[in-house]
C-alpha atoms as a PDB file:
ATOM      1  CA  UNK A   1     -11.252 -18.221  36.050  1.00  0.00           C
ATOM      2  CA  UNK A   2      -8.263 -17.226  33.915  1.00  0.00           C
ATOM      3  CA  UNK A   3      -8.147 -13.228  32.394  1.00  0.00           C
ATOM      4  CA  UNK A   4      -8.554 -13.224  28.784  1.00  0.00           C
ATOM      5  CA  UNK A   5      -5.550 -12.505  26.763  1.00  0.00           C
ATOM      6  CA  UNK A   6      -4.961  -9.147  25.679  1.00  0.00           C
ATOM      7  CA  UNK A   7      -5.274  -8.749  21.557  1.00  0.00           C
ATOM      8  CA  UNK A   8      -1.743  -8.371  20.606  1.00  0.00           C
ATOM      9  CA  UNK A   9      -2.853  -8.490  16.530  1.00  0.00           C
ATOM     10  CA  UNK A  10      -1.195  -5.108  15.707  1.00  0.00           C
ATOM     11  CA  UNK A  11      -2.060  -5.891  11.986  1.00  0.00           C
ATOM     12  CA  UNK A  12      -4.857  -3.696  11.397  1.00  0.00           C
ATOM     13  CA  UNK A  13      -2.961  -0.399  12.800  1.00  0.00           C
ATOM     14  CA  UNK A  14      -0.249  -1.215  10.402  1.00  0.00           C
ATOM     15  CA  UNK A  15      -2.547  -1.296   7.346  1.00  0.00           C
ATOM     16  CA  UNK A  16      -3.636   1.755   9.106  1.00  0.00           C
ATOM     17  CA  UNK A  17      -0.437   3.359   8.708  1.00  0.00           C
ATOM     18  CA  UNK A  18       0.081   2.495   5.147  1.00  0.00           C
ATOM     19  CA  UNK A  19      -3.027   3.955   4.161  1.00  0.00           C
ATOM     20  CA  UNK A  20      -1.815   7.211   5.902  1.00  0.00           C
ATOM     21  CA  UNK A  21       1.545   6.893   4.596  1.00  0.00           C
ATOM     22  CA  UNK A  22      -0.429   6.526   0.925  1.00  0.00           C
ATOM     23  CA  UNK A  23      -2.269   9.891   1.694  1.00  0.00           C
ATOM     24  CA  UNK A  24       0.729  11.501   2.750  1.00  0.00           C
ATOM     25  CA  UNK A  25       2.532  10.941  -0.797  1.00  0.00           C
ATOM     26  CA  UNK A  26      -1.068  12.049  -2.557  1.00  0.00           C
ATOM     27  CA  UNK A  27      -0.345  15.325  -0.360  1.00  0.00           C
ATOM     28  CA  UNK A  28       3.172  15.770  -1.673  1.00  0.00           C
ATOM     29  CA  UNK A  29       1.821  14.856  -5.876  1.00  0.00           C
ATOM     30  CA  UNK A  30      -0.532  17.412  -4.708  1.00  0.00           C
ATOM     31  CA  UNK A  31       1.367  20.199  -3.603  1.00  0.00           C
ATOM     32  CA  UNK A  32       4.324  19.581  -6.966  1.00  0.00           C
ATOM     33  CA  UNK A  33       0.671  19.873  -8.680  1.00  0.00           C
ATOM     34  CA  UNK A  34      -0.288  22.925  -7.441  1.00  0.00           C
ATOM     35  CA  UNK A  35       3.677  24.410  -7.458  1.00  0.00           C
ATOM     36  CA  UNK A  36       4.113  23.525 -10.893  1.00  0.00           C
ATOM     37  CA  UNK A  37       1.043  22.659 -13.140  1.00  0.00           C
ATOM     38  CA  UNK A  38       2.227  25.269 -15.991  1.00  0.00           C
ATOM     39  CA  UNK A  39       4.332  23.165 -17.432  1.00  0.00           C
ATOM     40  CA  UNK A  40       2.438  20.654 -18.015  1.00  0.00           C
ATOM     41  CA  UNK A  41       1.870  19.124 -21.276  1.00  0.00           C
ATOM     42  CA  UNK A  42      -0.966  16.144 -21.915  1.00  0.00           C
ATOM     43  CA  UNK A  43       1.290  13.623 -21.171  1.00  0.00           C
ATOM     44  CA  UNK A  44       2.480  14.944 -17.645  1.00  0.00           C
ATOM     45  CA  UNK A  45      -1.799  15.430 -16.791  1.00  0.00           C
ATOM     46  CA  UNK A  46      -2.304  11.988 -17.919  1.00  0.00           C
ATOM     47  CA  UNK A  47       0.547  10.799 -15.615  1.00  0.00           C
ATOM     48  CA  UNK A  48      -1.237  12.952 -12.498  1.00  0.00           C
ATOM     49  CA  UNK A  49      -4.408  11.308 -13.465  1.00  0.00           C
ATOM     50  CA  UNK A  50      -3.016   8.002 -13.409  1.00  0.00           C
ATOM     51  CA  UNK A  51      -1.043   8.066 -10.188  1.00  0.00           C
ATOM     52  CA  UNK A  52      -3.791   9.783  -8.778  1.00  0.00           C
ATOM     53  CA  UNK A  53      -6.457   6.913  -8.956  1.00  0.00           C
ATOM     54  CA  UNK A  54      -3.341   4.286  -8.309  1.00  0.00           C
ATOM     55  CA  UNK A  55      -2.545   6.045  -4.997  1.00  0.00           C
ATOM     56  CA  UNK A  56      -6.137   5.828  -3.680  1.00  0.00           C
ATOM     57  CA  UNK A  57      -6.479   2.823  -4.692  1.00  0.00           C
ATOM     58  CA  UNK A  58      -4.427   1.388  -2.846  1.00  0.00           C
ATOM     59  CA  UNK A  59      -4.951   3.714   0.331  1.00  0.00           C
ATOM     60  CA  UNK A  60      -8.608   1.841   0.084  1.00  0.00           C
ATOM     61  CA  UNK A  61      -7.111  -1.300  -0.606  1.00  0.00           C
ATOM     62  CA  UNK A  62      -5.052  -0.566   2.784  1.00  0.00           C
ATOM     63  CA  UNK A  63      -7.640   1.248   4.704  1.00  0.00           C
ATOM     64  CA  UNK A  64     -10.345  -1.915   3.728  1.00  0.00           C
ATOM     65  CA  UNK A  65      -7.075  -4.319   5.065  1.00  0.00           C
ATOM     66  CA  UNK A  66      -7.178  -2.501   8.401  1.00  0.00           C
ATOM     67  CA  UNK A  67     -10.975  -2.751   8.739  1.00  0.00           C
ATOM     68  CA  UNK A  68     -10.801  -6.569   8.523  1.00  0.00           C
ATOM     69  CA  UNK A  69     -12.621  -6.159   5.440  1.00  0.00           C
ATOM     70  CA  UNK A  70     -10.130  -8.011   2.728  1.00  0.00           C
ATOM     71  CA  UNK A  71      -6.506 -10.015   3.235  1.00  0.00           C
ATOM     72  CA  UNK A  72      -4.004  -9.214   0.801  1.00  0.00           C
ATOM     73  CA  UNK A  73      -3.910 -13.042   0.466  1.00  0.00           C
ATOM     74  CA  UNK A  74      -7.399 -12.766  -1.278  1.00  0.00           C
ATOM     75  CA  UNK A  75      -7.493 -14.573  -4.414  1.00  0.00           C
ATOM     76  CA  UNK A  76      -8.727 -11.953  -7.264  1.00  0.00           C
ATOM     77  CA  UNK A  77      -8.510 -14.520 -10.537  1.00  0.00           C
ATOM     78  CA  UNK A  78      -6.863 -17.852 -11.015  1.00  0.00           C
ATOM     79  CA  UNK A  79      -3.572 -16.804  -8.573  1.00  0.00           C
ATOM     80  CA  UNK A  80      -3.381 -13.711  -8.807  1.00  0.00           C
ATOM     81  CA  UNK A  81      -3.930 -11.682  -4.779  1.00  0.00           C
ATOM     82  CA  UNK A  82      -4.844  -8.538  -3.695  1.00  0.00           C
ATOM     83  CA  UNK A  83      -0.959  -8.368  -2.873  1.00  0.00           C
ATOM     84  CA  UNK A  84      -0.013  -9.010  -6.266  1.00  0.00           C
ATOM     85  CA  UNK A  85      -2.555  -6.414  -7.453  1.00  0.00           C
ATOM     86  CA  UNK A  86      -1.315  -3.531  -4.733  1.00  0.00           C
ATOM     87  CA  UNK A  87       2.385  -4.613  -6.070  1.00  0.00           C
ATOM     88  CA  UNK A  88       1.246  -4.064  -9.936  1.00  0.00           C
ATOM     89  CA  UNK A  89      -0.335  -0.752  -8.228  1.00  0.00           C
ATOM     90  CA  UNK A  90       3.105   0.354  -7.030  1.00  0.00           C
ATOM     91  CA  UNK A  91       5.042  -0.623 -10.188  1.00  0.00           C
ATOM     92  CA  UNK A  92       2.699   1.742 -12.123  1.00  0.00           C
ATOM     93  CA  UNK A  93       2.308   4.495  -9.816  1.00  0.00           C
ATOM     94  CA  UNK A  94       6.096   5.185 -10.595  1.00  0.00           C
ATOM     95  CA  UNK A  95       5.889   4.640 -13.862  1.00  0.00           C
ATOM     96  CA  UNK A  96       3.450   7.029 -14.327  1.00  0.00           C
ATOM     97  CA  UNK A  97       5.658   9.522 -12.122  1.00  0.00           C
ATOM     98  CA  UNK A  98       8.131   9.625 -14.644  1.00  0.00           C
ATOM     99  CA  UNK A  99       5.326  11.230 -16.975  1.00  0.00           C
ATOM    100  CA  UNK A 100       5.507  14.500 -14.441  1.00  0.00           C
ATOM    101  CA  UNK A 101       8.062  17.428 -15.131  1.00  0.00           C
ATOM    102  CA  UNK A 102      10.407  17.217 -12.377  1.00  0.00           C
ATOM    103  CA  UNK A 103       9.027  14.577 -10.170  1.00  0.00           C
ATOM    104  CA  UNK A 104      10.603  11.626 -11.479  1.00  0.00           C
ATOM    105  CA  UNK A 105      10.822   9.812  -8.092  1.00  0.00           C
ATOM    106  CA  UNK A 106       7.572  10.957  -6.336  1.00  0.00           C
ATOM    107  CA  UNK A 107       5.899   8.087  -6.076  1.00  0.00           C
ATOM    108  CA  UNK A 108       9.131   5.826  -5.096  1.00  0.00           C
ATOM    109  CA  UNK A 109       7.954   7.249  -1.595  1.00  0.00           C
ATOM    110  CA  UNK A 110       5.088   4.214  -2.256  1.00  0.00           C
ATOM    111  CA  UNK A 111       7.297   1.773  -1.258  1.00  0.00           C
ATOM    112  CA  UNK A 112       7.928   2.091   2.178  1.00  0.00           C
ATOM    113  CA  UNK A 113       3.721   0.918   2.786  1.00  0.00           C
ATOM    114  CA  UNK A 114       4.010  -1.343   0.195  1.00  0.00           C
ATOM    115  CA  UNK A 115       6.954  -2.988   1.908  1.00  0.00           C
ATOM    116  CA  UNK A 116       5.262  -2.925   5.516  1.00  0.00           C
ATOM    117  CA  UNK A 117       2.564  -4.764   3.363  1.00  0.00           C
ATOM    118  CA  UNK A 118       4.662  -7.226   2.074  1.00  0.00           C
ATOM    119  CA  UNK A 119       6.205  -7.936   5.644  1.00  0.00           C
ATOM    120  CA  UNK A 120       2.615  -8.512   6.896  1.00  0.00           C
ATOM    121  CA  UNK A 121       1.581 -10.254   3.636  1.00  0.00           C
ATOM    122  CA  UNK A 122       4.109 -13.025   4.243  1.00  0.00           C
ATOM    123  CA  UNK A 123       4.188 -13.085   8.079  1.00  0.00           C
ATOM    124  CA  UNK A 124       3.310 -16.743   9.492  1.00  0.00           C
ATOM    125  CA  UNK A 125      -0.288 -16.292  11.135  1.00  0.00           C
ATOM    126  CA  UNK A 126       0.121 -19.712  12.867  1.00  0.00           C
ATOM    127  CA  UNK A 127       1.027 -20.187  15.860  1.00  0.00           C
ATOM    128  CA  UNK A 128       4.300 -22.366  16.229  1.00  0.00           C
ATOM    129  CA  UNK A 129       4.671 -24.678  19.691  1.00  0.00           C
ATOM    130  CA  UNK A 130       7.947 -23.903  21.369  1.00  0.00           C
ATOM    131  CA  UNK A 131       7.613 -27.321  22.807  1.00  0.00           C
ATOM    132  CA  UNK A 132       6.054 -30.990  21.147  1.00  0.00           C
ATOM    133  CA  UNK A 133       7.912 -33.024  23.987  1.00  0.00           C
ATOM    134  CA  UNK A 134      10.085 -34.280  20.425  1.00  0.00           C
ATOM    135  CA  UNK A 135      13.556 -34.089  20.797  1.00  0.00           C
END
């Protein structure tokens, strides 16, 4: 009787990591927040609002991804994904950031889980034979 094979699927800890990574940047809007919330004018608290509910979004868009709960590859309408929605996400997050005195990059810090994401988004799930006996 042959040992079962030891789960290699390291997917899950990755979307793990990118929801971490997502909380980590919410820390840093946080603390430029709390350093420098006097200059603030309605347009800079509309931008902290806004990135605010686009960062946890997609940490629970990443945290439900490591749970086995969705696949980025879900379809949402017609074509559009979950990965096309987390992408949109992104692309407004830092647009919004630019709305914040003195943290016009903030949120670029997004991309490195959204690229992890992307590398697992597009990652071949099958498995490929080394060998068909075809030359």
């Amino acid at each position: 009787m042959a040992a079962p094979e030891p789960n290699t699927d390291r997917t899950p800890r990755f979307y793990g990591m990118c929801a971490i990574l997502c909380l980590i940047v919410a820390l840093m809007l946080a603390a430029d927040v709390a350093q420098s919330s006097s200059k603030y004018g309605g347009a800079a608290w509309v931008g902290v609002g806004l990135v605010t509910v686009l960062i946890l979004a997609l940490t629970a868009l990443y945290a439900a991804c490591a749970r086995g709960r969705l696949q980025l590859s879900q379809v949402v309408v017609s074509s559009l994904t979950l990965f096309h929605l987390s992408t949109l996400c992104v692309v407004a997050a830092v647009g919004a950031d630019i709305l914040i005195p003195d943290r016009d990059t903030g949120s670029l810090a997004l991309l490195l889980p959204w690229g992890i994401t992307y590398w697992l988004h597009n990652l071949d799930s099958s498995p490929r034979s080394s060998s068909d006996g075809q030359a």
